[in-house]
PDB file of N, CA and C in Angstrom:
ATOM      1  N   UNK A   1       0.840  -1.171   0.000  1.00  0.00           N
ATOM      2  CA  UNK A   1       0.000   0.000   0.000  1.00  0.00           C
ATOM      3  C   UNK A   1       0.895   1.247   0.000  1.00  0.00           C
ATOM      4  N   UNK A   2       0.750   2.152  -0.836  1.00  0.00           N
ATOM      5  CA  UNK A   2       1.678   3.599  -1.256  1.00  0.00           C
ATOM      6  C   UNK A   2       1.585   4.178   0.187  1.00  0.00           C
ATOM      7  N   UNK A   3       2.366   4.936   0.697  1.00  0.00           N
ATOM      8  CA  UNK A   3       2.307   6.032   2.313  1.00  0.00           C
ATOM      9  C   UNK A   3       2.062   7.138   1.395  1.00  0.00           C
ATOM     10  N   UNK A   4       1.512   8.177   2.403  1.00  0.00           N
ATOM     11  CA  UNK A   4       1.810   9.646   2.090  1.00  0.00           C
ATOM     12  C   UNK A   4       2.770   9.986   2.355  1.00  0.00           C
ATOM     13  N   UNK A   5       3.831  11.046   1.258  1.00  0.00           N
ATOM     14  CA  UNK A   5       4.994  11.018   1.834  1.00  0.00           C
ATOM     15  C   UNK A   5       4.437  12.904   1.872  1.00  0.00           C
ATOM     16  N   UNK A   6       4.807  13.807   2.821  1.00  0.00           N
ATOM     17  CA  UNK A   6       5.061  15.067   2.955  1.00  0.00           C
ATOM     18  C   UNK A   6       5.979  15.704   3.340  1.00  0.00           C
ATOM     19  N   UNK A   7       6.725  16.090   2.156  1.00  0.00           N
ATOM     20  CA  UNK A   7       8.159  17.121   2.533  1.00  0.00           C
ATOM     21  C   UNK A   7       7.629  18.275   2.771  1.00  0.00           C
ATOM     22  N   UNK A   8       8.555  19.299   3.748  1.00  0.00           N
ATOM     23  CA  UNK A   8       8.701  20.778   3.761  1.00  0.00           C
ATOM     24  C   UNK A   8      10.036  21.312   3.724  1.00  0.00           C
ATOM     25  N   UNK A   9      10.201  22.086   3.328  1.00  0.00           N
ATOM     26  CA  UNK A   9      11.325  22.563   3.223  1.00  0.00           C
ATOM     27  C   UNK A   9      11.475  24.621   3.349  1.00  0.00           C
ATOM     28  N   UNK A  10      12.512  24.517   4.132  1.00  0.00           N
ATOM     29  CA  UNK A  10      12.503  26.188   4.910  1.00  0.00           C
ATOM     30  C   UNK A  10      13.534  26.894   4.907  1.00  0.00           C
ATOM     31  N   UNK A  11      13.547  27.890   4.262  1.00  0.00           N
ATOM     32  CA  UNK A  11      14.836  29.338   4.464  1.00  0.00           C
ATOM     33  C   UNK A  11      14.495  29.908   5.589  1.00  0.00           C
ATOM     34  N   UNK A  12      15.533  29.426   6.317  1.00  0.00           N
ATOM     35  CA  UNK A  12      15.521  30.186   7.775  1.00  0.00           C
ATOM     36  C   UNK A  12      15.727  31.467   7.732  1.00  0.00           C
ATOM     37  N   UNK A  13      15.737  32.450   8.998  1.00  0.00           N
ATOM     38  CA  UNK A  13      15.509  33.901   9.222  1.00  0.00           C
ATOM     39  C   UNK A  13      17.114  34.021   9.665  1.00  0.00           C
ATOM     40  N   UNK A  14      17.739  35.400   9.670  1.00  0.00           N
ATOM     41  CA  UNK A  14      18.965  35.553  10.521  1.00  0.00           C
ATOM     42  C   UNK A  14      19.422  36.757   9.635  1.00  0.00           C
ATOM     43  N   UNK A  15      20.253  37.206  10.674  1.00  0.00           N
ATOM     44  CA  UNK A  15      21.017  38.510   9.857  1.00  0.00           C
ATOM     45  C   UNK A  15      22.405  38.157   9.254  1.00  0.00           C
ATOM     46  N   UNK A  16      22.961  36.721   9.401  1.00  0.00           N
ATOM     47  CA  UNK A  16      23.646  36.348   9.441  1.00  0.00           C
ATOM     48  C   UNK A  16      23.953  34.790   9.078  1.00  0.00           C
ATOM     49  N   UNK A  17      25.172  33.980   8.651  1.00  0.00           N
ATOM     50  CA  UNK A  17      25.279  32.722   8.390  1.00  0.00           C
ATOM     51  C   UNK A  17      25.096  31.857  10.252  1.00  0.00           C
ATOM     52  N   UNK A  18      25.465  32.707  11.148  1.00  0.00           N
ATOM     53  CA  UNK A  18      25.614  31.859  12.140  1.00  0.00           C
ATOM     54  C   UNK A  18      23.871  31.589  12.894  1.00  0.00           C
ATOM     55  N   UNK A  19      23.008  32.685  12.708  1.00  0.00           N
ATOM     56  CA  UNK A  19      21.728  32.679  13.015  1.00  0.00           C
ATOM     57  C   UNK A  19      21.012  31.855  12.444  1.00  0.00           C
ATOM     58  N   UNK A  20      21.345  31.866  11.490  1.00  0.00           N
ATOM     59  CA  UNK A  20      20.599  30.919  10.302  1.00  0.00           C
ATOM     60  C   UNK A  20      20.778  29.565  10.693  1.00  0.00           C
ATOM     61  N   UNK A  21      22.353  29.201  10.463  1.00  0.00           N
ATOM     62  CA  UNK A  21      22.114  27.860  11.439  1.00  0.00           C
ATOM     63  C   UNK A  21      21.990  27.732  12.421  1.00  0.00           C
ATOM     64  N   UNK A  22      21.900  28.798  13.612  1.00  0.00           N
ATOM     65  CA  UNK A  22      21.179  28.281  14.897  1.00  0.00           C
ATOM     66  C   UNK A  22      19.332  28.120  15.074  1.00  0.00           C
ATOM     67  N   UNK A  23      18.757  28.991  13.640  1.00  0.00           N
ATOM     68  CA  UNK A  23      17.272  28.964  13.384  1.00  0.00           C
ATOM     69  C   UNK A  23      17.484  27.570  12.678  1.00  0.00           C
ATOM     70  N   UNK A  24      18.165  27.292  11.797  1.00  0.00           N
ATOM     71  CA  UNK A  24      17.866  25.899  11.781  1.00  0.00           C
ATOM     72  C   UNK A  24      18.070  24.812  12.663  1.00  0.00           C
ATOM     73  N   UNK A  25      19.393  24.226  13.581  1.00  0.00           N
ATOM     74  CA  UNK A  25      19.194  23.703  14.436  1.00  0.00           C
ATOM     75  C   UNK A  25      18.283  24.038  15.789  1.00  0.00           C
ATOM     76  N   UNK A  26      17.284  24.659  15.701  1.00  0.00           N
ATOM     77  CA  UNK A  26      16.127  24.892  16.571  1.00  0.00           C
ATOM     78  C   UNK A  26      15.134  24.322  15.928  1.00  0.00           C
ATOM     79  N   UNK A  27      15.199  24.546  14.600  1.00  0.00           N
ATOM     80  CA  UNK A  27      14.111  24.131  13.823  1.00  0.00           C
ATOM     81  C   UNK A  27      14.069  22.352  13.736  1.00  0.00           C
ATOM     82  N   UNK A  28      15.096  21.822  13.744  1.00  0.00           N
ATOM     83  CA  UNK A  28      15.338  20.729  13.465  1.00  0.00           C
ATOM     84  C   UNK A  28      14.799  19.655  15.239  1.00  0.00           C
ATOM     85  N   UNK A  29      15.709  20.271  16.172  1.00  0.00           N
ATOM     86  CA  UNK A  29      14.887  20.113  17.537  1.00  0.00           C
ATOM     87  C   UNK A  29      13.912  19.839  17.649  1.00  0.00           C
ATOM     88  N   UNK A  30      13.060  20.753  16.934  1.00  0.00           N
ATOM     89  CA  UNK A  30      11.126  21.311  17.395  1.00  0.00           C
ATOM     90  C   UNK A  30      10.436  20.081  16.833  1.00  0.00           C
ATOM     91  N   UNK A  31      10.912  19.711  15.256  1.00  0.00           N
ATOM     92  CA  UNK A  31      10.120  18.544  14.059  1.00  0.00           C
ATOM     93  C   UNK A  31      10.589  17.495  14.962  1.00  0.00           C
ATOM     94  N   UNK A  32      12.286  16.972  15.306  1.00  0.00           N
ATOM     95  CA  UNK A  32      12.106  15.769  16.042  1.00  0.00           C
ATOM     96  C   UNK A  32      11.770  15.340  17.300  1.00  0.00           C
ATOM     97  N   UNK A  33      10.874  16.526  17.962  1.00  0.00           N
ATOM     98  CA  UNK A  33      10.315  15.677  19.205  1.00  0.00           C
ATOM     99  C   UNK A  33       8.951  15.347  18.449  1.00  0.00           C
ATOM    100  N   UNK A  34       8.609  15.475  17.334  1.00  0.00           N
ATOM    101  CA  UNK A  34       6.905  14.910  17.430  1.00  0.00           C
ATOM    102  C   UNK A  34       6.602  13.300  17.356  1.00  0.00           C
ATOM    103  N   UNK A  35       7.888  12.749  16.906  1.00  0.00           N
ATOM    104  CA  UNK A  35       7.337  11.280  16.262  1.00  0.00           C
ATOM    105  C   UNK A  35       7.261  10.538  18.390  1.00  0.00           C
ATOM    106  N   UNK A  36       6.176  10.364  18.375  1.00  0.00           N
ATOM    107  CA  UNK A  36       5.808   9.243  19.915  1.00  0.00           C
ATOM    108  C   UNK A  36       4.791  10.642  20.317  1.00  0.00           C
ATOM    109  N   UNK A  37       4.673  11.784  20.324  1.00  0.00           N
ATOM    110  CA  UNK A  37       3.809  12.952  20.195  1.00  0.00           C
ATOM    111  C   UNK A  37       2.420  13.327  19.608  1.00  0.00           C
ATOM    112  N   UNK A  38       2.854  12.880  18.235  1.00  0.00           N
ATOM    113  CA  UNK A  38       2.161  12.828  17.428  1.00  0.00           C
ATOM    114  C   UNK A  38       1.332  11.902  16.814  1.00  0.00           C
ATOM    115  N   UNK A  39       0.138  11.107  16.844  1.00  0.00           N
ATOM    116  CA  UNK A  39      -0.248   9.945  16.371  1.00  0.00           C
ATOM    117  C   UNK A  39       0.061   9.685  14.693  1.00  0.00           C
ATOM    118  N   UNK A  40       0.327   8.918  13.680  1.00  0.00           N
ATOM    119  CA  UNK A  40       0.047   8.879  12.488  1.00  0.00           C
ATOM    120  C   UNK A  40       1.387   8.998  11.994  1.00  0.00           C
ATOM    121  N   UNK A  41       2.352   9.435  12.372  1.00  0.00           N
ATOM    122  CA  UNK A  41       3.397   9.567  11.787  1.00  0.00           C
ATOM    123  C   UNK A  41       4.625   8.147  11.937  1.00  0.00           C
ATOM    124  N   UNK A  42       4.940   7.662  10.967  1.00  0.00           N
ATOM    125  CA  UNK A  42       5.253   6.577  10.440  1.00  0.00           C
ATOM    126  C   UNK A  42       6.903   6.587  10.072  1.00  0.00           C
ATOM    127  N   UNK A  43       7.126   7.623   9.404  1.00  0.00           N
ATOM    128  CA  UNK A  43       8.688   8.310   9.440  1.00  0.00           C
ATOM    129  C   UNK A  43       8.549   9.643   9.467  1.00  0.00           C
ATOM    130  N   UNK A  44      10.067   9.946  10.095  1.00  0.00           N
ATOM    131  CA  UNK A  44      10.055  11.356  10.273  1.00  0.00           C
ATOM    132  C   UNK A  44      11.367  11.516  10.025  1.00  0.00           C
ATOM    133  N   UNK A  45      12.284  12.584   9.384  1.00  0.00           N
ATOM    134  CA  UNK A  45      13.716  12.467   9.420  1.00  0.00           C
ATOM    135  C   UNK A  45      13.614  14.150   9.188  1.00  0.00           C
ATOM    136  N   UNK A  46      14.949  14.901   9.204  1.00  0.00           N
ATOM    137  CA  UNK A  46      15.122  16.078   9.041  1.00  0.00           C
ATOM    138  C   UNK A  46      16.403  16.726   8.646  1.00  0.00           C
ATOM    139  N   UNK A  47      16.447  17.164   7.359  1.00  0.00           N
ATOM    140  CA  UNK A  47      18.352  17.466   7.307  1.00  0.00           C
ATOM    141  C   UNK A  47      18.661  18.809   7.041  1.00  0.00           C
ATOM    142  N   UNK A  48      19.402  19.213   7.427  1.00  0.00           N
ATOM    143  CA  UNK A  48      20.044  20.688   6.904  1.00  0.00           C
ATOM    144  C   UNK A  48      21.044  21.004   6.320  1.00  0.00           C
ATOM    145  N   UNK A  49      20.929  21.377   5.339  1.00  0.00           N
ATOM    146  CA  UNK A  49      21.722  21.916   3.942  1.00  0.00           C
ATOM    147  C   UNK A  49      22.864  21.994   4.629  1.00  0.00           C
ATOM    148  N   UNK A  50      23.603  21.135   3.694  1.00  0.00           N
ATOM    149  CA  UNK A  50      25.264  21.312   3.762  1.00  0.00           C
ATOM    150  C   UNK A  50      25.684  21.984   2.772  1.00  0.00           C
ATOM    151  N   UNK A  51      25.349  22.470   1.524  1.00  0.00           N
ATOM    152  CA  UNK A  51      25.936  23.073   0.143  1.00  0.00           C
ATOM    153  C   UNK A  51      25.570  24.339   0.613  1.00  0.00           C
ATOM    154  N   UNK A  52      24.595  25.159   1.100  1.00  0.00           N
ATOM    155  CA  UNK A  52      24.308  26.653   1.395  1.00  0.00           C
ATOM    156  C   UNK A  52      24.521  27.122   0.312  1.00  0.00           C
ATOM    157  N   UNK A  53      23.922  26.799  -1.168  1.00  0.00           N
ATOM    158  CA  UNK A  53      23.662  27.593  -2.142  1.00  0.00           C
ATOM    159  C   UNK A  53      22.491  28.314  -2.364  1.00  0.00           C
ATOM    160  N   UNK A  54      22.688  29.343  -3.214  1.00  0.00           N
ATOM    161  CA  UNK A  54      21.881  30.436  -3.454  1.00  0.00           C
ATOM    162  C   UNK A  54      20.527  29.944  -3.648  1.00  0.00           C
ATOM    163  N   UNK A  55      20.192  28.344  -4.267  1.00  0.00           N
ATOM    164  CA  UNK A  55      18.963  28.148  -4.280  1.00  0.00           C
ATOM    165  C   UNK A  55      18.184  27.069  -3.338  1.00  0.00           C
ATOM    166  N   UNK A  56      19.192  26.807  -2.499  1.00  0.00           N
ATOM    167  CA  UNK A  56      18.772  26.008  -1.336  1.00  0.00           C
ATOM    168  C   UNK A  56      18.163  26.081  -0.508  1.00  0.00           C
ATOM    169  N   UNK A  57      17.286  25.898   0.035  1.00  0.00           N
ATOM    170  CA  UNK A  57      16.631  25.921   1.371  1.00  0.00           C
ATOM    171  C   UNK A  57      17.756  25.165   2.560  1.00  0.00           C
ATOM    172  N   UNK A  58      16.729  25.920   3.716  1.00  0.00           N
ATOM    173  CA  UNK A  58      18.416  25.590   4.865  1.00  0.00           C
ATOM    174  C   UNK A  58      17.935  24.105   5.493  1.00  0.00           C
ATOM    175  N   UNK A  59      16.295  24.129   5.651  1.00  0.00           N
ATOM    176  CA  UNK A  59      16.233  22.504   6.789  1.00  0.00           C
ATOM    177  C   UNK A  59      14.895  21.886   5.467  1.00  0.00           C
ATOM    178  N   UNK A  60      14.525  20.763   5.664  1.00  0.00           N
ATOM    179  CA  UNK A  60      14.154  19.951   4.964  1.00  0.00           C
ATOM    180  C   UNK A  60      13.558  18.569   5.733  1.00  0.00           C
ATOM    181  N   UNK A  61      12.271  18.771   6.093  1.00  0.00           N
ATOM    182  CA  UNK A  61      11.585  17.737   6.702  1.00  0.00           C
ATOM    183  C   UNK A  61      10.841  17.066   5.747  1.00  0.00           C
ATOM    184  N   UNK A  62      10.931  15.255   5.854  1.00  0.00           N
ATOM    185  CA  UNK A  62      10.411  14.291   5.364  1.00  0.00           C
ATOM    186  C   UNK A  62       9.754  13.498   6.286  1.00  0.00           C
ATOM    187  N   UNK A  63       8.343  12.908   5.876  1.00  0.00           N
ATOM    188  CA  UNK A  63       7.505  12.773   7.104  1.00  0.00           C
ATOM    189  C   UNK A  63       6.465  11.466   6.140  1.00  0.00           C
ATOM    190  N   UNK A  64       6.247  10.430   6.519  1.00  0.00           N
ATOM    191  CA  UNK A  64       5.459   9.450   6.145  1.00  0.00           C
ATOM    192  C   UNK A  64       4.228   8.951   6.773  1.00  0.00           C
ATOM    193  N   UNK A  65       3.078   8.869   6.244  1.00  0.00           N
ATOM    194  CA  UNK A  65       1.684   8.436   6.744  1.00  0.00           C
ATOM    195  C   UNK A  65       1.194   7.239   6.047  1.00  0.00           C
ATOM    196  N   UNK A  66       0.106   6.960   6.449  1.00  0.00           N
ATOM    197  CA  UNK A  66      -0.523   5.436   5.952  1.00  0.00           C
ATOM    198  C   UNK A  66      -1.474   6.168   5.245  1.00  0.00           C
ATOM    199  N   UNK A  67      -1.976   7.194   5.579  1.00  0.00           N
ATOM    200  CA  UNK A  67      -3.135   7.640   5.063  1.00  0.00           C
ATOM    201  C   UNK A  67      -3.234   9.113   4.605  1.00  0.00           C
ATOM    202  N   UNK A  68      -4.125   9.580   4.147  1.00  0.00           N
ATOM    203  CA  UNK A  68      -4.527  10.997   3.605  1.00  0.00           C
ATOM    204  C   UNK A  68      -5.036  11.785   5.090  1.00  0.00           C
ATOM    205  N   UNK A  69      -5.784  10.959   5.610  1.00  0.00           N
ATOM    206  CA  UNK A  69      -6.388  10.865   7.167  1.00  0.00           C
ATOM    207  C   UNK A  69      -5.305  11.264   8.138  1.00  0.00           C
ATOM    208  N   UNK A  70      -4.335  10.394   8.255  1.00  0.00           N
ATOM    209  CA  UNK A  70      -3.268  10.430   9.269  1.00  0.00           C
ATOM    210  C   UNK A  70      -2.494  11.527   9.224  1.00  0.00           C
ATOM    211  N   UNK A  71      -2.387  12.395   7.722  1.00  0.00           N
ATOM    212  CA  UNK A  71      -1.256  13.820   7.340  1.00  0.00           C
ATOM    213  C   UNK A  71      -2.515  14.707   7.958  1.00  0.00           C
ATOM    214  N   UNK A  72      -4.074  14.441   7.493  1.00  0.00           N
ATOM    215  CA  UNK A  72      -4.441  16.004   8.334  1.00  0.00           C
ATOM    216  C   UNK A  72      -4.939  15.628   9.577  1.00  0.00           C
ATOM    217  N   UNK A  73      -5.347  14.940  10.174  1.00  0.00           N
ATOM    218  CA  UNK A  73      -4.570  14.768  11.592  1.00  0.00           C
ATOM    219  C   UNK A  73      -3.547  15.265  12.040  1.00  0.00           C
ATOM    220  N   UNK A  74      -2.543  15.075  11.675  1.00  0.00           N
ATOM    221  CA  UNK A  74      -0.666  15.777  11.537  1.00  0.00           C
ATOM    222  C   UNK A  74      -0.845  16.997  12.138  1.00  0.00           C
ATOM    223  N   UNK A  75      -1.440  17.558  10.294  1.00  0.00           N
ATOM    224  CA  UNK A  75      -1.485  19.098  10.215  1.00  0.00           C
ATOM    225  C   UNK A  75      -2.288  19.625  11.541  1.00  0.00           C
ATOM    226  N   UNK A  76      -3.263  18.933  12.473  1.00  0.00           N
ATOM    227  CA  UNK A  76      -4.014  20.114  13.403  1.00  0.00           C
ATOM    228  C   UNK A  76      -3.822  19.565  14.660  1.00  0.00           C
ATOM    229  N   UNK A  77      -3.102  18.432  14.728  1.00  0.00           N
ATOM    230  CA  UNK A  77      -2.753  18.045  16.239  1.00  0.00           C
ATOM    231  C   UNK A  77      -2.118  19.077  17.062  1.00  0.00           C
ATOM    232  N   UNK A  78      -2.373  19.809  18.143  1.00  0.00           N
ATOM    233  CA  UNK A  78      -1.900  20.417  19.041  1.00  0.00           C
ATOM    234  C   UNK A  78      -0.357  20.561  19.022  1.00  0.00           C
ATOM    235  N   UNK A  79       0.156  19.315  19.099  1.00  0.00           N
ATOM    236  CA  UNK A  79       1.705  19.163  19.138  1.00  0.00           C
ATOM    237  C   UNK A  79       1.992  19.925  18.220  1.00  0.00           C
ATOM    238  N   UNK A  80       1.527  19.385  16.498  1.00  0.00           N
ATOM    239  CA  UNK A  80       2.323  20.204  15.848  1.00  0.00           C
ATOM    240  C   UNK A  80       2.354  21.367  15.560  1.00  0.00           C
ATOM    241  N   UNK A  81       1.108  21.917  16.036  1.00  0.00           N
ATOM    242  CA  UNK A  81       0.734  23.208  15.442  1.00  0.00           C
ATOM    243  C   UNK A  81       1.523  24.112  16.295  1.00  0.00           C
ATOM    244  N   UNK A  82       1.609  23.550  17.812  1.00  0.00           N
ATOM    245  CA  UNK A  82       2.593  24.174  18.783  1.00  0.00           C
ATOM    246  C   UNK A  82       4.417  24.404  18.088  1.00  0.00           C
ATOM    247  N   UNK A  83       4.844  23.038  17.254  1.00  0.00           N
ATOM    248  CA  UNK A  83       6.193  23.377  16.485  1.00  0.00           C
ATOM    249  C   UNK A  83       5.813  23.806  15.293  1.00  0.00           C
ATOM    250  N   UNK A  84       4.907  23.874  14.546  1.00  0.00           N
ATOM    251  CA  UNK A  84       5.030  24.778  13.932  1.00  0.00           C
ATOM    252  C   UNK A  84       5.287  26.434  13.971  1.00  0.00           C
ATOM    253  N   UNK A  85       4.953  26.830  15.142  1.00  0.00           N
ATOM    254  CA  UNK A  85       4.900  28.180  15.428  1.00  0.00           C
ATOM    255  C   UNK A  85       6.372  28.398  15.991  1.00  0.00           C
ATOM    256  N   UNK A  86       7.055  27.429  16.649  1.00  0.00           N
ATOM    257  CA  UNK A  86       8.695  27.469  16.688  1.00  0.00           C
ATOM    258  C   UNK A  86       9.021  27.550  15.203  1.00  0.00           C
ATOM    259  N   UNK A  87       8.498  26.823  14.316  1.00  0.00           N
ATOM    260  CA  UNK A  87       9.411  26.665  12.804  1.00  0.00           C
ATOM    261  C   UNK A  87       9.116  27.970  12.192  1.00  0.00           C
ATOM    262  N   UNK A  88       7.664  28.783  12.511  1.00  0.00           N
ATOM    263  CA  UNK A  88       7.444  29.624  11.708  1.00  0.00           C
ATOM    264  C   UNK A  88       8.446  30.966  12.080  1.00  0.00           C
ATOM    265  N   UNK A  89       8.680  31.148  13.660  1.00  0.00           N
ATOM    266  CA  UNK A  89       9.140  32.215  13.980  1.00  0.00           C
ATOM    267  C   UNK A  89      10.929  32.454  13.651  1.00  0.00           C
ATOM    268  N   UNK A  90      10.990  31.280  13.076  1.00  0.00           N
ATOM    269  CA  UNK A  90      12.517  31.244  12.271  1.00  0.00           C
ATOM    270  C   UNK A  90      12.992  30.760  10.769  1.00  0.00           C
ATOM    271  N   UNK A  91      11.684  30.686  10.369  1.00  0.00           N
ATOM    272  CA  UNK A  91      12.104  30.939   8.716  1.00  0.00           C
ATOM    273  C   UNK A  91      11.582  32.259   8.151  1.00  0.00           C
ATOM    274  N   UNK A  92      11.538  32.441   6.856  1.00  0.00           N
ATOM    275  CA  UNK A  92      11.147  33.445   5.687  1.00  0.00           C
ATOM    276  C   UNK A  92      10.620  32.903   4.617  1.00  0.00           C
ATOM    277  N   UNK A  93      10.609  31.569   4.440  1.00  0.00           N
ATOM    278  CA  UNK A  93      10.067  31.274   3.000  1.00  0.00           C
ATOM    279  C   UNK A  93       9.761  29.604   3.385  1.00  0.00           C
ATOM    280  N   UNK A  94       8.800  29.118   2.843  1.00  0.00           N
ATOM    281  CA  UNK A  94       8.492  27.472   2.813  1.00  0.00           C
ATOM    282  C   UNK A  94       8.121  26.929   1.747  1.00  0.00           C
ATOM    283  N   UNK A  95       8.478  25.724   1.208  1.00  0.00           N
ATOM    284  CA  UNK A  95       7.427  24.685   0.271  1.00  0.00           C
ATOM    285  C   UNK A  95       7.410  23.193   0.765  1.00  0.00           C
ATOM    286  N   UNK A  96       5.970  23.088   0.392  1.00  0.00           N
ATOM    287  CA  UNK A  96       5.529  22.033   0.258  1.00  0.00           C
ATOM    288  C   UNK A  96       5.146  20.889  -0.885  1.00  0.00           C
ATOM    289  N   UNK A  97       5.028  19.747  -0.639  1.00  0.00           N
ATOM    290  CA  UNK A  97       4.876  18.591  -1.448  1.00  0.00           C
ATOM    291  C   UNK A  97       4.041  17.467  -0.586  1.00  0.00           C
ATOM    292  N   UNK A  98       2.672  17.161  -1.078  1.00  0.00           N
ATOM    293  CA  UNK A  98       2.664  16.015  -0.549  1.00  0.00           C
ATOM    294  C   UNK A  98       1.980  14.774  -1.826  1.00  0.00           C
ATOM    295  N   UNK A  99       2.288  13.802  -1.636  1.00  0.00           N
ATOM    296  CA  UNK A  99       2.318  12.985  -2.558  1.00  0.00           C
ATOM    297  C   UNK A  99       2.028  11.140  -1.967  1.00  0.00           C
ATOM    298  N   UNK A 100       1.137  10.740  -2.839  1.00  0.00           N
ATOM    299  CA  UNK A 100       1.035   9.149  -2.361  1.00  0.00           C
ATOM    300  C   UNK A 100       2.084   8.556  -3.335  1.00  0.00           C
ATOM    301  N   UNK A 101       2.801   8.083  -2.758  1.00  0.00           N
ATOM    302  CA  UNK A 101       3.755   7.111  -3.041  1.00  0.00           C
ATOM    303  C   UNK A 101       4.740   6.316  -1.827  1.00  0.00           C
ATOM    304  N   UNK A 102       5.577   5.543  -2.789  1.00  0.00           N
ATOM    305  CA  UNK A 102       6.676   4.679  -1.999  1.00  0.00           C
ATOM    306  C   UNK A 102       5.981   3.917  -0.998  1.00  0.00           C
ATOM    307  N   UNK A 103       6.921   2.838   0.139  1.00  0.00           N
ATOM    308  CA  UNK A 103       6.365   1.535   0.719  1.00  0.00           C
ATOM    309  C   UNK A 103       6.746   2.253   2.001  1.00  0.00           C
ATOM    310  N   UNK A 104       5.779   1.070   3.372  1.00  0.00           N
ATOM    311  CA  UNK A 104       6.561   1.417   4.912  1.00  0.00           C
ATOM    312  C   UNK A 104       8.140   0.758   5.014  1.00  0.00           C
ATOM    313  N   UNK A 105       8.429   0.237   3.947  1.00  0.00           N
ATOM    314  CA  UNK A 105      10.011  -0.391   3.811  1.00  0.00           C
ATOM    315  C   UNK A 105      10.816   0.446   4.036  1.00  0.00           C
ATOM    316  N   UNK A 106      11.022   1.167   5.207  1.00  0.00           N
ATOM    317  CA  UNK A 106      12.773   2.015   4.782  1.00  0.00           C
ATOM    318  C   UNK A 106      14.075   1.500   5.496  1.00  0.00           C
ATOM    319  N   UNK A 107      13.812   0.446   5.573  1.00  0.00           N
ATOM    320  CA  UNK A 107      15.030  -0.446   5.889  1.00  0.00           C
ATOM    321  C   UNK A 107      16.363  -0.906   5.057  1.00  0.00           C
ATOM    322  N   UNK A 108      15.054  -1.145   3.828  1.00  0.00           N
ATOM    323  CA  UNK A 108      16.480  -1.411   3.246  1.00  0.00           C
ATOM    324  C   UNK A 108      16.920  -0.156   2.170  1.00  0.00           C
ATOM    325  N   UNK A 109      16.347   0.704   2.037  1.00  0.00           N
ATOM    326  CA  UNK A 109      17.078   1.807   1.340  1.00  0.00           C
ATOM    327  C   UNK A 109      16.965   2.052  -0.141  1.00  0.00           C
ATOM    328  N   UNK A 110      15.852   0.611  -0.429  1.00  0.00           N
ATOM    329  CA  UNK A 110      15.201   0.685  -1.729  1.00  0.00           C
ATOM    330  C   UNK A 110      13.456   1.743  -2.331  1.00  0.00           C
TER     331      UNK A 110
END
């Protein structure tokens, strides 16, 4: 059965290269306390840009569901809406993707 997979991805806020990555490692904090938090969420991982190019976004959350059900659940559970408002108060720009595809297999890396 396909998961929902939902990426986000975020240009953090800062006046500076060092703010930026401290808005992102905050940001990164906030997304990984939800998985045992949050019901429905199946994978959760989070990375931050190592290239810091001009068209990069700085953090990058990947997040897996069983269902269409289980992502808006996600979206209005208390928990997250609480890190979201940490994620919001340290970026400037976001996108989204969500998409049915791929297996609960991420073991083996196929």
């Amino acid at each position: 059965m396909p998961m929902i997979t939902h990426i986000v991805m975020w240009k953090t806020a800062g006046k500076n290269p060092a703010e930026k990555q401290a808005a992102a490692r905050t940001i990164k904090e906030a997304l990984e306390s939800l998985p045992g938090r949050v019901p429905g969420i199946e994978f959760l991982d989070v990375g931050l840009d190592e290239t810091q190019g001009p068209s990069s976004f700085d953090v990058v959350l990947t997040t897996r569901f069983r269902s269409w059900e289980d992502l808006q659940n996600y979206r209005v559970h208390p928990e997250h809406v609480a890190v979201g408002d940490v994620v919001a108060a340290h970026t400037e720009d976001r996108a989204v993707v969500d998409y049915a595809g791929g297996s609960a297999d991420y073991s083996s890396g196929e």
